[in-house]
Protein backbone atom coordinates (compact mmCIF):
# COMPACT_ATOMS: atom_id res chain seq x y z
CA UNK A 1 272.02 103.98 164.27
CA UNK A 2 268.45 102.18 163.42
CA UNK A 3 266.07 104.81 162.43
CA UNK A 4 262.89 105.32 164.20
CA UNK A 5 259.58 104.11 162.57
CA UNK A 6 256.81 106.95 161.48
CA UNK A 7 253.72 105.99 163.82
CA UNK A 8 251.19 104.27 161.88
CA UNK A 9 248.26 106.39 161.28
CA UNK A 10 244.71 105.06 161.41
CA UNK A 11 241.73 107.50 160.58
CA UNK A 12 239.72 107.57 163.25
CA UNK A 13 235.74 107.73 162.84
CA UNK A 14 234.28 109.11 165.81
CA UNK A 15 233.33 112.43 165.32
CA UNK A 16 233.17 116.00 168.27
CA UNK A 17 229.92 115.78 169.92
CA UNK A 18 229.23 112.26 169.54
CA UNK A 19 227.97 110.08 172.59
CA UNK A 20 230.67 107.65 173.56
CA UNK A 21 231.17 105.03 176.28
CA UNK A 22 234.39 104.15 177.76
CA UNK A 23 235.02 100.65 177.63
CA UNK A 24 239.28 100.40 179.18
CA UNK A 25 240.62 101.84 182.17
CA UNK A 26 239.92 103.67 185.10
CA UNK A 27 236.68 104.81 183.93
CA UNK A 28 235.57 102.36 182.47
CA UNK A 29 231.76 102.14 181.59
CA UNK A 30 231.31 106.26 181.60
CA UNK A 31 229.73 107.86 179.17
CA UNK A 32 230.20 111.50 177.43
CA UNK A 33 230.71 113.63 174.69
CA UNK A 34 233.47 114.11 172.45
CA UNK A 35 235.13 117.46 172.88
CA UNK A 36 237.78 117.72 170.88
CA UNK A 37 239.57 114.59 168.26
CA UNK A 38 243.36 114.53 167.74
CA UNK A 39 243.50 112.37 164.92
CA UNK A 40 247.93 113.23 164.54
CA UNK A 41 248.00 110.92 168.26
CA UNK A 42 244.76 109.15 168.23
CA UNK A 43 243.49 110.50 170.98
CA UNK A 44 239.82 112.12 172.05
CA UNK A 45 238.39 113.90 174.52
CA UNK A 46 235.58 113.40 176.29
CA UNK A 47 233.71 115.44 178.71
CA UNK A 48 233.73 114.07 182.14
CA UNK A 49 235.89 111.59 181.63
CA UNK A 50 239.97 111.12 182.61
CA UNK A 51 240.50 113.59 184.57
CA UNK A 52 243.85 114.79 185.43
CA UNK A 53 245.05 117.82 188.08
CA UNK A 54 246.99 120.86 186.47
CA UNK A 55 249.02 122.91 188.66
CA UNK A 56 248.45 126.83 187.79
CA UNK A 57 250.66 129.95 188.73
CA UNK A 58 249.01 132.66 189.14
CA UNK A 59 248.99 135.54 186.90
CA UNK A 60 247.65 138.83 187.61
CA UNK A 61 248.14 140.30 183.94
CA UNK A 62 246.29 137.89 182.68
CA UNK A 63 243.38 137.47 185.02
CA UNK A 64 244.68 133.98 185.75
CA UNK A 65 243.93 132.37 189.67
CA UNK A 66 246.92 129.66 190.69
CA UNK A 67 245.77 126.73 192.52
CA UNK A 68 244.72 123.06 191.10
CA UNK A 69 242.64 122.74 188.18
CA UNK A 70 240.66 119.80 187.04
CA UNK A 71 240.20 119.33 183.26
CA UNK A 72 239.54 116.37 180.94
CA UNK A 73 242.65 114.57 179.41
CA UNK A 74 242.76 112.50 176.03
CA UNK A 75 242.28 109.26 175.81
CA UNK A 76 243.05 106.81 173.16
CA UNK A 77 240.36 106.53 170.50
CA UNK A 78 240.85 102.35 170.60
CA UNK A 79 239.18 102.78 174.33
CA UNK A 80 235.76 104.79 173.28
CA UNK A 81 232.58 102.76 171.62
CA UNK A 82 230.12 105.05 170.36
CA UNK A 83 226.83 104.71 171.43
CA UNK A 84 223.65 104.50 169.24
CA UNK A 85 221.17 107.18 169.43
CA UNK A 86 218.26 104.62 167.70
CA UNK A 87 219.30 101.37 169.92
CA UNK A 88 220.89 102.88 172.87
CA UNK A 89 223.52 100.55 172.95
CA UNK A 90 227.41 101.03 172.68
CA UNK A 91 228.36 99.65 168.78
CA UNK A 92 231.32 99.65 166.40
CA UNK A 93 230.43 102.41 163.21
CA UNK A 94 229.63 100.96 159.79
CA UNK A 95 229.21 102.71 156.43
CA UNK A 96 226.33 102.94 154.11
CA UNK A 97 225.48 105.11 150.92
CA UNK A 98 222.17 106.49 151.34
CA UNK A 99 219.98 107.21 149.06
CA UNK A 100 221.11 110.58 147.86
CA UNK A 101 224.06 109.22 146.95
CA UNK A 102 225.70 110.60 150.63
CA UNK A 103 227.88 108.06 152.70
CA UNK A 104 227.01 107.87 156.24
CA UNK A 105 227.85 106.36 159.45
CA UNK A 106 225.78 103.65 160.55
CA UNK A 107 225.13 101.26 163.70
CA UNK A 108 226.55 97.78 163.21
CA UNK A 109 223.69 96.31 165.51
CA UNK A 110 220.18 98.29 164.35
CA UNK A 111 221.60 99.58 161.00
CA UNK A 112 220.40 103.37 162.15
CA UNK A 113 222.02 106.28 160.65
CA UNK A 114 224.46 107.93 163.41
CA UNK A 115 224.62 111.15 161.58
CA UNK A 116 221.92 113.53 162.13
């Protein structure tokens, strides 16, 4: 029997509420916030973006209305740039110790802090 291989793990950077672009698939070239990061499958999602249709039952206990139900799916983190607040432009993130002696994430094209 061959054993399975763990997944391999990579710590992903982008932060919720950051500004991202999507840069791979269907919607490509949208941009939106991060609403939620799932670092376990390297995922994020962002608002307005990937949506997929979810088929509800209704449930009167509950308060719950059946029908079809858009929401936002997760995408992979590899397909998200984030986008400069300073420059405006979609950039990889780079790291810097600031003066206080705090690391922060920085633009790889203007240098400007992304953390605020």
């Amino acid at each position: 029997m061959a054993a399975h291989a763990a997944p391999v793990r990579t710590r992903i950077r982008l932060r919720k509420n950051d500004v991202v672009q999507v840069i791979a698939g269907r919607d490509a070239g949208k941009q939106g916030k991060i609403l939620k990061v799932i670092p376990e499958k390297n995922r994020v999602i962002v608002q307005g973006v990937g949506f997929t249709k979810k088929h509800t039952r209704p449930n009167p206990q509950r308060n719950i209305k059946g029908g079809i139900a858009e929401r936002e799916a997760p995408i992979h983190a590899s397909n998200v740039m984030v986008m400069c607040g300073e420059c405006g432009e979609r950039t990889r993130i780079g790291s810097k110790k600031l003066a206080d002696g705090d690391k922060a994430r920085v633009c790889r094209k203007c240098g400007g802090v992304l953390d605020k």
